[in-house]
Protein backbone atom coordinates (compact mmCIF):
# COMPACT_ATOMS: atom_id res chain seq x y z
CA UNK A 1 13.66 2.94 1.91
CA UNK A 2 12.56 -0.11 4.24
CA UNK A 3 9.76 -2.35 3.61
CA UNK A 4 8.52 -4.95 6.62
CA UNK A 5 5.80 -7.36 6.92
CA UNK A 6 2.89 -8.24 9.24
CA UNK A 7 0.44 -10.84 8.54
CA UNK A 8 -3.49 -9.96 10.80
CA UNK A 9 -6.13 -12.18 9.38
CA UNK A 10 -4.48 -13.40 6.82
CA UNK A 11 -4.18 -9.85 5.50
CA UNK A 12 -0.67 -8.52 4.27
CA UNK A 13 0.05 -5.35 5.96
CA UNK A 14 3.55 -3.47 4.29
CA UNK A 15 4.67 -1.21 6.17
CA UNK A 16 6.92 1.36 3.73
CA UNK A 17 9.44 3.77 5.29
CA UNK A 18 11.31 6.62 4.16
CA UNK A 19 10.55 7.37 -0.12
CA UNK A 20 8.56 5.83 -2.71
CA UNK A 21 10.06 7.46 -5.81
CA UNK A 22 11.33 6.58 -9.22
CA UNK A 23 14.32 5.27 -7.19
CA UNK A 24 12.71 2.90 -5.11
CA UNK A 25 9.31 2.07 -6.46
CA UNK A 26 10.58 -1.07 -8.91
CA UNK A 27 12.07 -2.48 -5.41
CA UNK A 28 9.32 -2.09 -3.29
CA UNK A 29 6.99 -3.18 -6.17
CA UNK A 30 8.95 -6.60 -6.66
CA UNK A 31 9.36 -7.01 -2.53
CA UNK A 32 5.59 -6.73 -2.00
CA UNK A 33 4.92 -8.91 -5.19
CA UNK A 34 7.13 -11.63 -3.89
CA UNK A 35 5.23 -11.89 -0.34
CA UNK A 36 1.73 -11.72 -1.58
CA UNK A 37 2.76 -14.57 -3.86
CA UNK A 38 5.08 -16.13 -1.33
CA UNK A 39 1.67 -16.90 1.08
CA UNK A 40 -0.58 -16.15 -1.49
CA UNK A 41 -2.45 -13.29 0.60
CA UNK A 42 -5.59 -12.00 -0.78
CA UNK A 43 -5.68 -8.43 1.29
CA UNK A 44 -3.40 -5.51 1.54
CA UNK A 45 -3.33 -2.87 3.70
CA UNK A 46 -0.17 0.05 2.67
CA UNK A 47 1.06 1.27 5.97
CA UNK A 48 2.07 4.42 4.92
CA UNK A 49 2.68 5.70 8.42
CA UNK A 50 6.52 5.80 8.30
CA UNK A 51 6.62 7.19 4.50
CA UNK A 52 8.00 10.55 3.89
CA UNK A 53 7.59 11.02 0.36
CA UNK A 54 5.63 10.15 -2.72
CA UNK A 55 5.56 10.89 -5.82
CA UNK A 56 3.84 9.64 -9.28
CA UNK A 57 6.08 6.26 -9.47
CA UNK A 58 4.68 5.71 -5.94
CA UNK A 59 1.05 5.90 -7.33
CA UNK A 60 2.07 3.04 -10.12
CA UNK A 61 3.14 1.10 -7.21
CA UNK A 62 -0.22 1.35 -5.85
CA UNK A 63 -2.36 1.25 -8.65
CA UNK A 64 -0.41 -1.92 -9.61
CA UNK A 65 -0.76 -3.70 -6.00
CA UNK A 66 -4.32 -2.65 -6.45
CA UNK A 67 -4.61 -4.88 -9.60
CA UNK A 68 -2.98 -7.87 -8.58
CA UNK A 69 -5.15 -7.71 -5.23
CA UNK A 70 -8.04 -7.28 -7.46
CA UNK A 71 -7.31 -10.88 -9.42
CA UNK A 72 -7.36 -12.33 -6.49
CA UNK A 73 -11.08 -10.49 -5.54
CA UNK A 74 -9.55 -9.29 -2.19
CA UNK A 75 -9.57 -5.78 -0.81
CA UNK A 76 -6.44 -3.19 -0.83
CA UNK A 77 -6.35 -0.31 1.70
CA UNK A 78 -4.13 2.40 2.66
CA UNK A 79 -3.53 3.65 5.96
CA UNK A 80 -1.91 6.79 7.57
CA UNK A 81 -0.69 8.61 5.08
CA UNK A 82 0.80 12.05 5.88
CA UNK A 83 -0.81 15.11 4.31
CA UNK A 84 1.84 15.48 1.07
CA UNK A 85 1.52 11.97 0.77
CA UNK A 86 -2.11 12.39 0.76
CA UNK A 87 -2.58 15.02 -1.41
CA UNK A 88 -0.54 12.95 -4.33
CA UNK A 89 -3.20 10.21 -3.60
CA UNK A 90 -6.41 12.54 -3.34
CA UNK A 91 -4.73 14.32 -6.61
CA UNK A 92 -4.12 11.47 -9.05
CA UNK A 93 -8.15 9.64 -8.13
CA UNK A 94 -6.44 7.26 -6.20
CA UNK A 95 -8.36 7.62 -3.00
CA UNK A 96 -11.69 6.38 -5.07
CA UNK A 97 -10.12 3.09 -5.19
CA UNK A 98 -8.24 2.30 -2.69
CA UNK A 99 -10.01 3.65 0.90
CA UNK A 100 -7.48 5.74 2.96
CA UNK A 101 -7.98 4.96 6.91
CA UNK A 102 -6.10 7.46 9.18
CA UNK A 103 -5.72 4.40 11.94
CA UNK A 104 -5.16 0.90 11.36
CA UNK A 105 -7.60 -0.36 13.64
CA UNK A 106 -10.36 0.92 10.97
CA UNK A 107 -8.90 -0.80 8.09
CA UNK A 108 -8.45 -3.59 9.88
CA UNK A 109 -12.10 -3.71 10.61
CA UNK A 110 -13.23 -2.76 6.70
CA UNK A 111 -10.96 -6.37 5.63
């Protein structure tokens, strides 16, 4: 599990590779918690193009960014996700709140 950061528009784009599980999820939580508070972004955009795997701890992780993006009345998107990955997001309702873009160029436009 990797996580790197991009800033475009002063939008936080985290770019997760290999497995969000119960494993990783309190890391990746606390490492895209610390930027967003480090700079104080008020957008994320979940780059899920390098993730393998997801499971429920991965949609806490979400559902949690989602929140804290929320306080801050900004907008949270997620982008490429494969088609397990996507399923586990279309499954649990999270797709109704965060958009899903299959490109990054369209969720850099919807920011």
């Amino acid at each position: 599990m990797q996580v790197s950061f991009k800033t475009r528009n002063k939008t936080l784009i985290a770019e997760i590779e290999g497995e969000l599980d119960h494993h990783t999820s309190v890391e990746i939580k606390d490492k895209i918690d610390k930027e967003i508070n480090r700079k104080q972004y008020k957008n994320l955009i979940l780059d899920f193009t390098k993730l393998t795997f997801m499971d429920s701890s991965g949609v806490g992780v979400i559902i949690g960014r989602y929140k804290n993006i929320q306080k801050r009345n900004g907008k949270m998107l997620i982008v490429n996700p494969n088609p397990q990955v996507n399923r586990i997001i279309t499954i649990s309702g999270v797709h109704k709140i965060v958009p899903v873009f299959s490109d990054m160029q369209g969720a850099l436009e919807e920011i």
